[in-house]
PDB file of N, CA and C in Angstrom:
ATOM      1  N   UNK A   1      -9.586 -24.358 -13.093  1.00  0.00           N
ATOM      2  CA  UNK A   1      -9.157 -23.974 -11.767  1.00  0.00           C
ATOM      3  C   UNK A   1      -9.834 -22.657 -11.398  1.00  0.00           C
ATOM      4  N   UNK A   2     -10.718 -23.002 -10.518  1.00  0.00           N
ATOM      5  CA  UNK A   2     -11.241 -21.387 -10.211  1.00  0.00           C
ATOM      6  C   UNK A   2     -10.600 -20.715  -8.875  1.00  0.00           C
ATOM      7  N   UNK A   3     -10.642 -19.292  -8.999  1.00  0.00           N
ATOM      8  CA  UNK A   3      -9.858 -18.436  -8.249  1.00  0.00           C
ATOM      9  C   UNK A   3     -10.313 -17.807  -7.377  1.00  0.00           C
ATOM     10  N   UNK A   4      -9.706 -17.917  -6.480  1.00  0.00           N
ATOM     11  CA  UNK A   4      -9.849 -17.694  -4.963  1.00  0.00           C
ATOM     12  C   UNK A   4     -10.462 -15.991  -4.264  1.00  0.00           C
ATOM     13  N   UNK A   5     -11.580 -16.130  -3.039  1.00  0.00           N
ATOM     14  CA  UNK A   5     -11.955 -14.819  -3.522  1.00  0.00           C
ATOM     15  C   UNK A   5     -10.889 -14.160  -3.020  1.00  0.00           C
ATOM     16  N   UNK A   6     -10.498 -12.557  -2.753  1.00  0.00           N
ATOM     17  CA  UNK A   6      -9.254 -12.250  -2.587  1.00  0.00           C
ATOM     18  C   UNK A   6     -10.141 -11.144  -1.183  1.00  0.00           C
ATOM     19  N   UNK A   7      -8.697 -11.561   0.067  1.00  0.00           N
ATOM     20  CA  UNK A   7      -9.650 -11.405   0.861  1.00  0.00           C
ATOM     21  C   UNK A   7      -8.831 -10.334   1.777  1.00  0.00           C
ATOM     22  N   UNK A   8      -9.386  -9.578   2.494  1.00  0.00           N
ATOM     23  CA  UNK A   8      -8.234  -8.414   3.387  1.00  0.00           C
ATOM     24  C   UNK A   8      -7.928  -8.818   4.749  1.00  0.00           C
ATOM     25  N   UNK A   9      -6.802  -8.462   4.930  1.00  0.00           N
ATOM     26  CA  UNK A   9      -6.515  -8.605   6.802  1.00  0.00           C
ATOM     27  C   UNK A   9      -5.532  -7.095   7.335  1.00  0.00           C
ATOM     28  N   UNK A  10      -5.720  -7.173   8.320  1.00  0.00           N
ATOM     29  CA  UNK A  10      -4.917  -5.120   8.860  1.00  0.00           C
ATOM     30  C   UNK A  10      -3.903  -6.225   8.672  1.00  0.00           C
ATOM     31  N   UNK A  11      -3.406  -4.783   9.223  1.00  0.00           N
ATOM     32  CA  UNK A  11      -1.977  -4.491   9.885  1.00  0.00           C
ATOM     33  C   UNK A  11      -1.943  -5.800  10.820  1.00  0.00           C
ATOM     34  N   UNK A  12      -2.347  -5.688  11.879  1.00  0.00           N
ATOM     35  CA  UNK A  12      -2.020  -6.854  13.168  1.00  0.00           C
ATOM     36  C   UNK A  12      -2.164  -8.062  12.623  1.00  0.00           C
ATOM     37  N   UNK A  13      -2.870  -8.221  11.738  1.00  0.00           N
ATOM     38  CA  UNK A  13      -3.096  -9.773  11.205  1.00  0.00           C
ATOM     39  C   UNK A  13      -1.810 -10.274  10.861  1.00  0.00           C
ATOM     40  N   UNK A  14      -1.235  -9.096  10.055  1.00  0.00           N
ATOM     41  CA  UNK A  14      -0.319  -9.991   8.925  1.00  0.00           C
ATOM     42  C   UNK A  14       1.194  -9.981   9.746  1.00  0.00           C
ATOM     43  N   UNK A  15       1.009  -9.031  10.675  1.00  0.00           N
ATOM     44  CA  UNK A  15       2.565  -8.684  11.782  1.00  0.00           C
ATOM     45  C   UNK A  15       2.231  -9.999  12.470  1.00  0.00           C
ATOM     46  N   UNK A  16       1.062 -10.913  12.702  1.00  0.00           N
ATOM     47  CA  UNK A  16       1.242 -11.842  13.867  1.00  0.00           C
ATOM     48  C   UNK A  16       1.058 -12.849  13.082  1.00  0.00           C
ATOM     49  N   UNK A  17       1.087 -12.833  11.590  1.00  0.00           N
ATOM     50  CA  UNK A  17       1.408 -14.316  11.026  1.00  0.00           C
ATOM     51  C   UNK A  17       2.793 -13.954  10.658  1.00  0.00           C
ATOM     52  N   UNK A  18       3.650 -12.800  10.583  1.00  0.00           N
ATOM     53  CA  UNK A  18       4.845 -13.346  10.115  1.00  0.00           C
ATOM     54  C   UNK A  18       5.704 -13.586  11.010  1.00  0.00           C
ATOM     55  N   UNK A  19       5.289 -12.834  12.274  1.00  0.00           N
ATOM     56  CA  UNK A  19       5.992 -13.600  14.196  1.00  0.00           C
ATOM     57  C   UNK A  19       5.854 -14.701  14.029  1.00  0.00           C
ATOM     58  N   UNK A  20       4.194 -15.610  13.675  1.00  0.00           N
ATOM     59  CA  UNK A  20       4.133 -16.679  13.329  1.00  0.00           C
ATOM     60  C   UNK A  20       5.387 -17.747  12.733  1.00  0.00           C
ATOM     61  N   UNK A  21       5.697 -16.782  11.967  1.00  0.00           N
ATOM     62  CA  UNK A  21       6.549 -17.537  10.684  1.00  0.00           C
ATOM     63  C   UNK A  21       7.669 -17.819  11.024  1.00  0.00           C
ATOM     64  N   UNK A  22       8.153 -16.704  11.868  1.00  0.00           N
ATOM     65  CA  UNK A  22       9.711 -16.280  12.574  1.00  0.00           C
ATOM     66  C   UNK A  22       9.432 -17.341  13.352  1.00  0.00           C
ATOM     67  N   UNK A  23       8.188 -17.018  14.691  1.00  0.00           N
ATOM     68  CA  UNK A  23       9.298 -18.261  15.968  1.00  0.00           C
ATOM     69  C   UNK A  23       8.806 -19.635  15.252  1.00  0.00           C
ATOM     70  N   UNK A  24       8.091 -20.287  14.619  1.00  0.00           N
ATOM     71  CA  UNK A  24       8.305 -21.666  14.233  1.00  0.00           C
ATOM     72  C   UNK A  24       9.705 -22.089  13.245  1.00  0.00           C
ATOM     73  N   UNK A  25       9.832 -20.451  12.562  1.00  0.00           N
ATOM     74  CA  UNK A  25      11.338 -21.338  12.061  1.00  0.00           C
ATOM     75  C   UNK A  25      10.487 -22.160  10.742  1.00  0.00           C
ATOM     76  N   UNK A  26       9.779 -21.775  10.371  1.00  0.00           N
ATOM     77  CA  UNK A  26       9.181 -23.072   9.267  1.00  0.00           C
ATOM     78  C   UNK A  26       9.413 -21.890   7.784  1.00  0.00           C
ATOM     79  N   UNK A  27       9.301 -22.779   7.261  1.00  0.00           N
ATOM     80  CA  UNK A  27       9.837 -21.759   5.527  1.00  0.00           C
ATOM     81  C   UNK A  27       8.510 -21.318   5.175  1.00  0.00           C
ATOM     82  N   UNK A  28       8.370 -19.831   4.077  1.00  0.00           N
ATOM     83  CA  UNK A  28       7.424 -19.194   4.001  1.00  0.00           C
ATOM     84  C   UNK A  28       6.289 -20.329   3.078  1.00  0.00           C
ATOM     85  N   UNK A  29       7.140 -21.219   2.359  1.00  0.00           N
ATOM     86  CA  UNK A  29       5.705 -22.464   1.557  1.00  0.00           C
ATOM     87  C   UNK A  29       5.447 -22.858   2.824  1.00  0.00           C
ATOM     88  N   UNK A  30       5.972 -23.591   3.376  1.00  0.00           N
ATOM     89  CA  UNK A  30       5.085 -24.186   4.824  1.00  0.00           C
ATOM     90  C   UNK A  30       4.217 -23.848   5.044  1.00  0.00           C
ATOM     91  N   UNK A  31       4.678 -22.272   5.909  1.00  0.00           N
ATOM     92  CA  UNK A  31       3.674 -21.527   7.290  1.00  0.00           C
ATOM     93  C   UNK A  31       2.134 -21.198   5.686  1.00  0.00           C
ATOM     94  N   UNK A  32       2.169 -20.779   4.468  1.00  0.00           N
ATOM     95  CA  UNK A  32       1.974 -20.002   3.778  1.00  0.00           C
ATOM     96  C   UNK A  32       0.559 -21.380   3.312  1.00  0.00           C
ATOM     97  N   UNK A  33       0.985 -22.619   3.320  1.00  0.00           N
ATOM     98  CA  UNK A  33       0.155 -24.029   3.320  1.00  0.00           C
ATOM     99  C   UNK A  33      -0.512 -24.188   4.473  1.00  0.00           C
ATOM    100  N   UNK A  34      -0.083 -24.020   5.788  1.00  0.00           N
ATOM    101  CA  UNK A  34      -0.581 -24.297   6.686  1.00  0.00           C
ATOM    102  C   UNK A  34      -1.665 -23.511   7.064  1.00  0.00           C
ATOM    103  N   UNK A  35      -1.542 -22.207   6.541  1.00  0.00           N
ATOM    104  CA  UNK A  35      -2.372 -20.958   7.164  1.00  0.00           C
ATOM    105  C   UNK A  35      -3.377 -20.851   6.309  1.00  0.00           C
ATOM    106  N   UNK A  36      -3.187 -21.455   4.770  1.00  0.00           N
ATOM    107  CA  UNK A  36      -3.918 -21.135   3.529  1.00  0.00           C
ATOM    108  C   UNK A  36      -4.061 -19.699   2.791  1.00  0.00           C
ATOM    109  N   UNK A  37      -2.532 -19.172   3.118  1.00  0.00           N
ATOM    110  CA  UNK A  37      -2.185 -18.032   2.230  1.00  0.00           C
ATOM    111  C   UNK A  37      -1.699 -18.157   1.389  1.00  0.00           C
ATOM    112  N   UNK A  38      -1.643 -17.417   0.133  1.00  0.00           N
ATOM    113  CA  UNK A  38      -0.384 -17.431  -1.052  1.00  0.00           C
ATOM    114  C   UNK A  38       0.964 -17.430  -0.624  1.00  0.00           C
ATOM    115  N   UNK A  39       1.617 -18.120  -1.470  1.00  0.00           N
ATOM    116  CA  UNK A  39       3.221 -17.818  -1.075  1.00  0.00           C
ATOM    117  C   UNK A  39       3.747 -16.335  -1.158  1.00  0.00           C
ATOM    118  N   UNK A  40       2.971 -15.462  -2.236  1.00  0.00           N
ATOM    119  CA  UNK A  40       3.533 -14.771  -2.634  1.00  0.00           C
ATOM    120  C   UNK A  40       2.714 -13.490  -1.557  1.00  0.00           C
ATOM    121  N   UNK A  41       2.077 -13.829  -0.868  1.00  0.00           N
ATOM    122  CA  UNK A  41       1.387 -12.606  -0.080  1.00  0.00           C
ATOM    123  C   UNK A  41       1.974 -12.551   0.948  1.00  0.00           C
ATOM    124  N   UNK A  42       2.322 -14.079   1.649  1.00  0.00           N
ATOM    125  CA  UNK A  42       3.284 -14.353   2.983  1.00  0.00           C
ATOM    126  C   UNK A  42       4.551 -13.681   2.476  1.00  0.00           C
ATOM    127  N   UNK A  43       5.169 -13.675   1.390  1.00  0.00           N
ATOM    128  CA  UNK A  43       6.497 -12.781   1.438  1.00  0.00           C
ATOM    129  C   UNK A  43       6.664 -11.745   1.117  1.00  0.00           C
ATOM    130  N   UNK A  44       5.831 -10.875   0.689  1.00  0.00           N
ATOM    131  CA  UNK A  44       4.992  -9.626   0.590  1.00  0.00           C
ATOM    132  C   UNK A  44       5.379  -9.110   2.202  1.00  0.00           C
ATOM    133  N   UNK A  45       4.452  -9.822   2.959  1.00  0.00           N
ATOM    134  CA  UNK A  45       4.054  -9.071   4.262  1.00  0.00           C
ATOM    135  C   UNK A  45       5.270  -9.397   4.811  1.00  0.00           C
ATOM    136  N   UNK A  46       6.043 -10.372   4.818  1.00  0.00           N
ATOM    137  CA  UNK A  46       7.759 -10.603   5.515  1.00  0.00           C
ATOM    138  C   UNK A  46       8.756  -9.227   5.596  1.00  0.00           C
ATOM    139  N   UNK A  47       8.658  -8.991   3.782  1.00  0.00           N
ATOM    140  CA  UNK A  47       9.686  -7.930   3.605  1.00  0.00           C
ATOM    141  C   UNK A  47       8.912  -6.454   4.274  1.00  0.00           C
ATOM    142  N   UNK A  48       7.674  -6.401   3.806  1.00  0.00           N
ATOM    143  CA  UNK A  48       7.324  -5.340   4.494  1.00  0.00           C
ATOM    144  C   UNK A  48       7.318  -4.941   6.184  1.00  0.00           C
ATOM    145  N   UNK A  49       7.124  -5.905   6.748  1.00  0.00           N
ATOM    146  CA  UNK A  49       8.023  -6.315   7.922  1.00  0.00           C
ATOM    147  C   UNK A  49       9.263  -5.909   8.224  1.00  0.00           C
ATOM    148  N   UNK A  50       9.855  -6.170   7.694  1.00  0.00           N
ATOM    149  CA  UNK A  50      11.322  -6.242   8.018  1.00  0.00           C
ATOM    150  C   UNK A  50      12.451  -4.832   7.789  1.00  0.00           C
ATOM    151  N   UNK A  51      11.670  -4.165   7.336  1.00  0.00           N
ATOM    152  CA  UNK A  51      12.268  -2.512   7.426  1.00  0.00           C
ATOM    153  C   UNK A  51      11.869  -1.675   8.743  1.00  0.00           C
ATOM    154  N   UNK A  52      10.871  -1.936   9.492  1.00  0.00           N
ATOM    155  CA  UNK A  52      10.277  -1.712  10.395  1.00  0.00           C
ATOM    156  C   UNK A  52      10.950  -2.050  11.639  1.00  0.00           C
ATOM    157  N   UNK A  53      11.821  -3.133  11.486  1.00  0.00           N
ATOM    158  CA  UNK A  53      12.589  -3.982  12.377  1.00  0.00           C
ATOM    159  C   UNK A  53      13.819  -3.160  12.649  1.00  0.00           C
ATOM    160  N   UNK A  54      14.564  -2.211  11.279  1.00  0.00           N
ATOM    161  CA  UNK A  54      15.548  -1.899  11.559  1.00  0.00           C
ATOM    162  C   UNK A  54      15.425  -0.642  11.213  1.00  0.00           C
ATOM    163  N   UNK A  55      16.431   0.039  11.406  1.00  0.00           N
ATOM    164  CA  UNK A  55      16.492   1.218  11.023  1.00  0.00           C
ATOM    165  C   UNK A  55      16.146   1.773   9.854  1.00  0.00           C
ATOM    166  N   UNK A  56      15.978   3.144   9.517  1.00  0.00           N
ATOM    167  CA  UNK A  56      16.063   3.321   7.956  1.00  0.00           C
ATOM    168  C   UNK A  56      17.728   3.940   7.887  1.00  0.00           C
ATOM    169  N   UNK A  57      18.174   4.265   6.929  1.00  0.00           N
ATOM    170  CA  UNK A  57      19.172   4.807   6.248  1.00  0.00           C
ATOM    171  C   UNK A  57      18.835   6.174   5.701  1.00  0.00           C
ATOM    172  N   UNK A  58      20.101   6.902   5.675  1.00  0.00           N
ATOM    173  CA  UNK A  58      19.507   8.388   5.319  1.00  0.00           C
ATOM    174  C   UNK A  58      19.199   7.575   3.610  1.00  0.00           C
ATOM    175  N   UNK A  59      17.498   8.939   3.083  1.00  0.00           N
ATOM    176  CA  UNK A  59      17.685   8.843   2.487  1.00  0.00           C
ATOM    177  C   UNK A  59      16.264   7.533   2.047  1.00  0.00           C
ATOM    178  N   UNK A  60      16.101   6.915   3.209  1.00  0.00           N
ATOM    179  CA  UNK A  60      15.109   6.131   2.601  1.00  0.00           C
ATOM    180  C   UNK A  60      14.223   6.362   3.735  1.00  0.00           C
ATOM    181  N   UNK A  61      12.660   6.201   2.755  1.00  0.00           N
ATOM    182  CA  UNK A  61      11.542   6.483   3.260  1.00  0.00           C
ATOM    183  C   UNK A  61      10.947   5.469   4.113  1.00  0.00           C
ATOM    184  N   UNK A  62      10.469   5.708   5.555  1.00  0.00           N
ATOM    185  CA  UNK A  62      10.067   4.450   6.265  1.00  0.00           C
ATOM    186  C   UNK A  62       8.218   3.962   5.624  1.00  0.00           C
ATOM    187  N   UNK A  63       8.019   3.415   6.362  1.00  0.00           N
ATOM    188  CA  UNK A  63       6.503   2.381   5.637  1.00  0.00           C
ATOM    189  C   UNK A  63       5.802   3.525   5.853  1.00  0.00           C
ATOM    190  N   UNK A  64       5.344   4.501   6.688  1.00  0.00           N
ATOM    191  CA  UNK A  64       4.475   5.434   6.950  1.00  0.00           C
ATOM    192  C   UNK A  64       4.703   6.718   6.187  1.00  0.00           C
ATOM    193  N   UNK A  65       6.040   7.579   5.850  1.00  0.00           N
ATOM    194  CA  UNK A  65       6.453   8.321   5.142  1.00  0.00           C
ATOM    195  C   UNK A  65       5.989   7.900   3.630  1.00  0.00           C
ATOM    196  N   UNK A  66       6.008   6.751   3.013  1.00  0.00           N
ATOM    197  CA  UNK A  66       5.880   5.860   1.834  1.00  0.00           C
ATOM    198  C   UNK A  66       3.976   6.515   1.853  1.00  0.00           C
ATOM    199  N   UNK A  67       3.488   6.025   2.963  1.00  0.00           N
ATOM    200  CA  UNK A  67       1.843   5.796   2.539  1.00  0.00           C
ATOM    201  C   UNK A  67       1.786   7.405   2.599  1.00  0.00           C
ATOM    202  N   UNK A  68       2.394   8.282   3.524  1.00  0.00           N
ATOM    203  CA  UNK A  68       2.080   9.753   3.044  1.00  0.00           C
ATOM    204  C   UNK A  68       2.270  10.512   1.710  1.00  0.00           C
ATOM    205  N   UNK A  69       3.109  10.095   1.340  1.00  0.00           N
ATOM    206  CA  UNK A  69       4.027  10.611   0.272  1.00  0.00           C
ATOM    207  C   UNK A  69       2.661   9.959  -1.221  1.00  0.00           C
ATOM    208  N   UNK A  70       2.184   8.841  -1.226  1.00  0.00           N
ATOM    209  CA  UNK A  70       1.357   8.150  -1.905  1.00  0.00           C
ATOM    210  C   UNK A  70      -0.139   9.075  -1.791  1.00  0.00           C
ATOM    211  N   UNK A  71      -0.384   9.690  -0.137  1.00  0.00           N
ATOM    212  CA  UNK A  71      -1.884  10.159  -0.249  1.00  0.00           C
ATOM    213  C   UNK A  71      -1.375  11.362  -0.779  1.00  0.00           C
ATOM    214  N   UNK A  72      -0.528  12.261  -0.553  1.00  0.00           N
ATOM    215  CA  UNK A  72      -0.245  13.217  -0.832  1.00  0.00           C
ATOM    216  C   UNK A  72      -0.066  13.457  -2.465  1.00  0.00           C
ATOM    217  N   UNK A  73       0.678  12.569  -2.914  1.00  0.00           N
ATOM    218  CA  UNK A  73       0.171  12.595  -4.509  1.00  0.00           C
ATOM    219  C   UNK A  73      -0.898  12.593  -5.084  1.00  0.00           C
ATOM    220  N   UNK A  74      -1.583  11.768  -4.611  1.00  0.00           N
ATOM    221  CA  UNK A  74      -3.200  11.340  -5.177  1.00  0.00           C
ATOM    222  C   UNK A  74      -3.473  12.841  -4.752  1.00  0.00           C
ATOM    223  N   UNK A  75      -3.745  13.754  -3.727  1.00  0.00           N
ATOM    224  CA  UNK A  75      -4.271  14.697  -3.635  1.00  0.00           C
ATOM    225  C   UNK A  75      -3.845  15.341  -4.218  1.00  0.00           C
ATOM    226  N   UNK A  76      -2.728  15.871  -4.293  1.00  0.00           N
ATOM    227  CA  UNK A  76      -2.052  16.797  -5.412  1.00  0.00           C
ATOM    228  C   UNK A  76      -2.617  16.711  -6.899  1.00  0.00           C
ATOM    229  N   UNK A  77      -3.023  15.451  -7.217  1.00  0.00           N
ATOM    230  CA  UNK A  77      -3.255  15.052  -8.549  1.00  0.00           C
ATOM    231  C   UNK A  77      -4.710  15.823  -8.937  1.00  0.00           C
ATOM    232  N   UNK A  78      -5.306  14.957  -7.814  1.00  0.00           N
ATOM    233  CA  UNK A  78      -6.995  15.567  -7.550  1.00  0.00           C
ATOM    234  C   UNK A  78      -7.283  16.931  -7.271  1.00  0.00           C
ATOM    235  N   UNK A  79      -6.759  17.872  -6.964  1.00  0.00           N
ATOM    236  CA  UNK A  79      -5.957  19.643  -6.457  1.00  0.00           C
ATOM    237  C   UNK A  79      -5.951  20.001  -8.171  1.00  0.00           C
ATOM    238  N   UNK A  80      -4.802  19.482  -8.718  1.00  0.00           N
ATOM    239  CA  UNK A  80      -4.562  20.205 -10.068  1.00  0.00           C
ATOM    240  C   UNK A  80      -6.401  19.867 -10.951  1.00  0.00           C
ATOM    241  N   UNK A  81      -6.580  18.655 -11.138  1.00  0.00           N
ATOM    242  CA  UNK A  81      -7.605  18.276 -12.079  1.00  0.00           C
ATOM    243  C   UNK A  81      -8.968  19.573 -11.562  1.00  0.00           C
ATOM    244  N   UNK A  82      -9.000  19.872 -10.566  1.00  0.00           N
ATOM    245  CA  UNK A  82     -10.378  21.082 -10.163  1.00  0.00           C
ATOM    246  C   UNK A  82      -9.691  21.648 -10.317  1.00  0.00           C
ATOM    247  N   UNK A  83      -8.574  22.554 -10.209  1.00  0.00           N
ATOM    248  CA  UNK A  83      -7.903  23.991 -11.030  1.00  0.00           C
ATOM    249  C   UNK A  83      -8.508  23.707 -12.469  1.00  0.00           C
ATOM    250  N   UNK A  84      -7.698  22.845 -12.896  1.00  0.00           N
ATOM    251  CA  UNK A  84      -7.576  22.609 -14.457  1.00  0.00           C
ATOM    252  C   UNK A  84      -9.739  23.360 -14.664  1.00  0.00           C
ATOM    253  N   UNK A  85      -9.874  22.511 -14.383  1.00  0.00           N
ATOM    254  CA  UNK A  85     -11.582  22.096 -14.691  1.00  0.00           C
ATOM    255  C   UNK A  85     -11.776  23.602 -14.374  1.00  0.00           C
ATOM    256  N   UNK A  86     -11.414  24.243 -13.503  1.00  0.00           N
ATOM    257  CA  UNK A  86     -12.439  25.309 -12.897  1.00  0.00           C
ATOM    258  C   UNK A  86     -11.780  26.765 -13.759  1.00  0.00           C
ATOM    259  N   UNK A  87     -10.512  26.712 -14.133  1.00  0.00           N
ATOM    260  CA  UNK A  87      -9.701  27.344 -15.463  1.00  0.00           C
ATOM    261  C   UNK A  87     -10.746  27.297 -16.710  1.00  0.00           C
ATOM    262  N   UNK A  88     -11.045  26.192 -17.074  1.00  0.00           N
ATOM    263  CA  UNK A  88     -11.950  25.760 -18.265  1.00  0.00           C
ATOM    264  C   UNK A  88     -13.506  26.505 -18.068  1.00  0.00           C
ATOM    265  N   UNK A  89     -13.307  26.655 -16.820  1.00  0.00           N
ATOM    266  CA  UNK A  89     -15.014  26.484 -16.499  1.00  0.00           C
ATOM    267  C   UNK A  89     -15.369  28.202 -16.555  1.00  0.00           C
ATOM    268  N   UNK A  90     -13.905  29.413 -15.963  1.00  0.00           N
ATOM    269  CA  UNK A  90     -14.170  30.434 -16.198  1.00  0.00           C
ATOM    270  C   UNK A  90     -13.958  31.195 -17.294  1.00  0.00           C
ATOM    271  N   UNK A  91     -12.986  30.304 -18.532  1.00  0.00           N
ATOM    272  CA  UNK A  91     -12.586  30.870 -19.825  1.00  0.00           C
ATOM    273  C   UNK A  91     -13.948  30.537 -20.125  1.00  0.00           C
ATOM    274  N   UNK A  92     -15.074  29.911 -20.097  1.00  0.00           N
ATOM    275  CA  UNK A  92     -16.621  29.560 -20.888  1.00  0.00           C
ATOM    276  C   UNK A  92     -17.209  30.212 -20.483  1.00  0.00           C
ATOM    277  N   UNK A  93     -16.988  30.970 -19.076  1.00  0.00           N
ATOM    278  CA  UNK A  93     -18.476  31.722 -18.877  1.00  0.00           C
ATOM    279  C   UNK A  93     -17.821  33.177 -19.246  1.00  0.00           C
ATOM    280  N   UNK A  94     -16.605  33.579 -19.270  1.00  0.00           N
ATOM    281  CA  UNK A  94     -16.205  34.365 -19.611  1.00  0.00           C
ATOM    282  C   UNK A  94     -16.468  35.118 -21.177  1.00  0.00           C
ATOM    283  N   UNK A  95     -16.435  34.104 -22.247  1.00  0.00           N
ATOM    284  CA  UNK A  95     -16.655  33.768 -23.513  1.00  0.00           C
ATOM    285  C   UNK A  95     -18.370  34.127 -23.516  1.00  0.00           C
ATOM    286  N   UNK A  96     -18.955  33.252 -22.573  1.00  0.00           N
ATOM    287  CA  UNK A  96     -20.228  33.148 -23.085  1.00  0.00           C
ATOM    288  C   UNK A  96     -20.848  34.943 -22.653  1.00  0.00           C
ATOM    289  N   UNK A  97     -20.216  35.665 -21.253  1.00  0.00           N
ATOM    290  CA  UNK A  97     -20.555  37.253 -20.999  1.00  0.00           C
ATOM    291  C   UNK A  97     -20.349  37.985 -21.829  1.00  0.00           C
ATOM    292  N   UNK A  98     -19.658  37.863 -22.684  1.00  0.00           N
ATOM    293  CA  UNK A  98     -19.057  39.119 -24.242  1.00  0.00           C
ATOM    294  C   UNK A  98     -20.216  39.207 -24.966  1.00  0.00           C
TER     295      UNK A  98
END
């Protein structure tokens, strides 16, 4: 069984296949056969959907707060690793001036 190439769609794609999904009323194997998506990507993009729809609750992060909070780590991460490195880099030349 060979595997499928794995392929991208935005934002609007996947909000207007799961409207899709909603007004036919058809179950996510259906719409998910019909469209030639995975089952498991069509309910992926459902739930992610569906917080968007309603409110949040104190306390929980909406879809956009989530992707900040995610770049903001990665940078933070990438921030410390050039300290770290550039710490290393002046204890050697420091060492090597004596």
């Amino acid at each position: 069984m060979s595997r499928r190439k794995r392929r991208a769609f935005t934002e609007e794609q996947k909000l207007a296949v799961v409207e899709h999904v909603k007004s036919t009323g058809k179950t996510v194997y259906q719409a998910a056969q019909e469209l030639d998506l995975t089952e498991t990507a069509l309910r992926r993009w459902m739930k992610e959907a569906e917080p968007q729809a309603r409110p949040t609750a104190d306390g929980e992060l909406s879809k956009e707060e989530r992707e900040e909070l995610r770049r903001l780590r990665r940078e933070n991460q990438r921030l410390q690793m050039e300290r770290d490195f550039l710490k290393k880099a002046a204890a050697f030349f420091a060492k090597e001036s004596s």
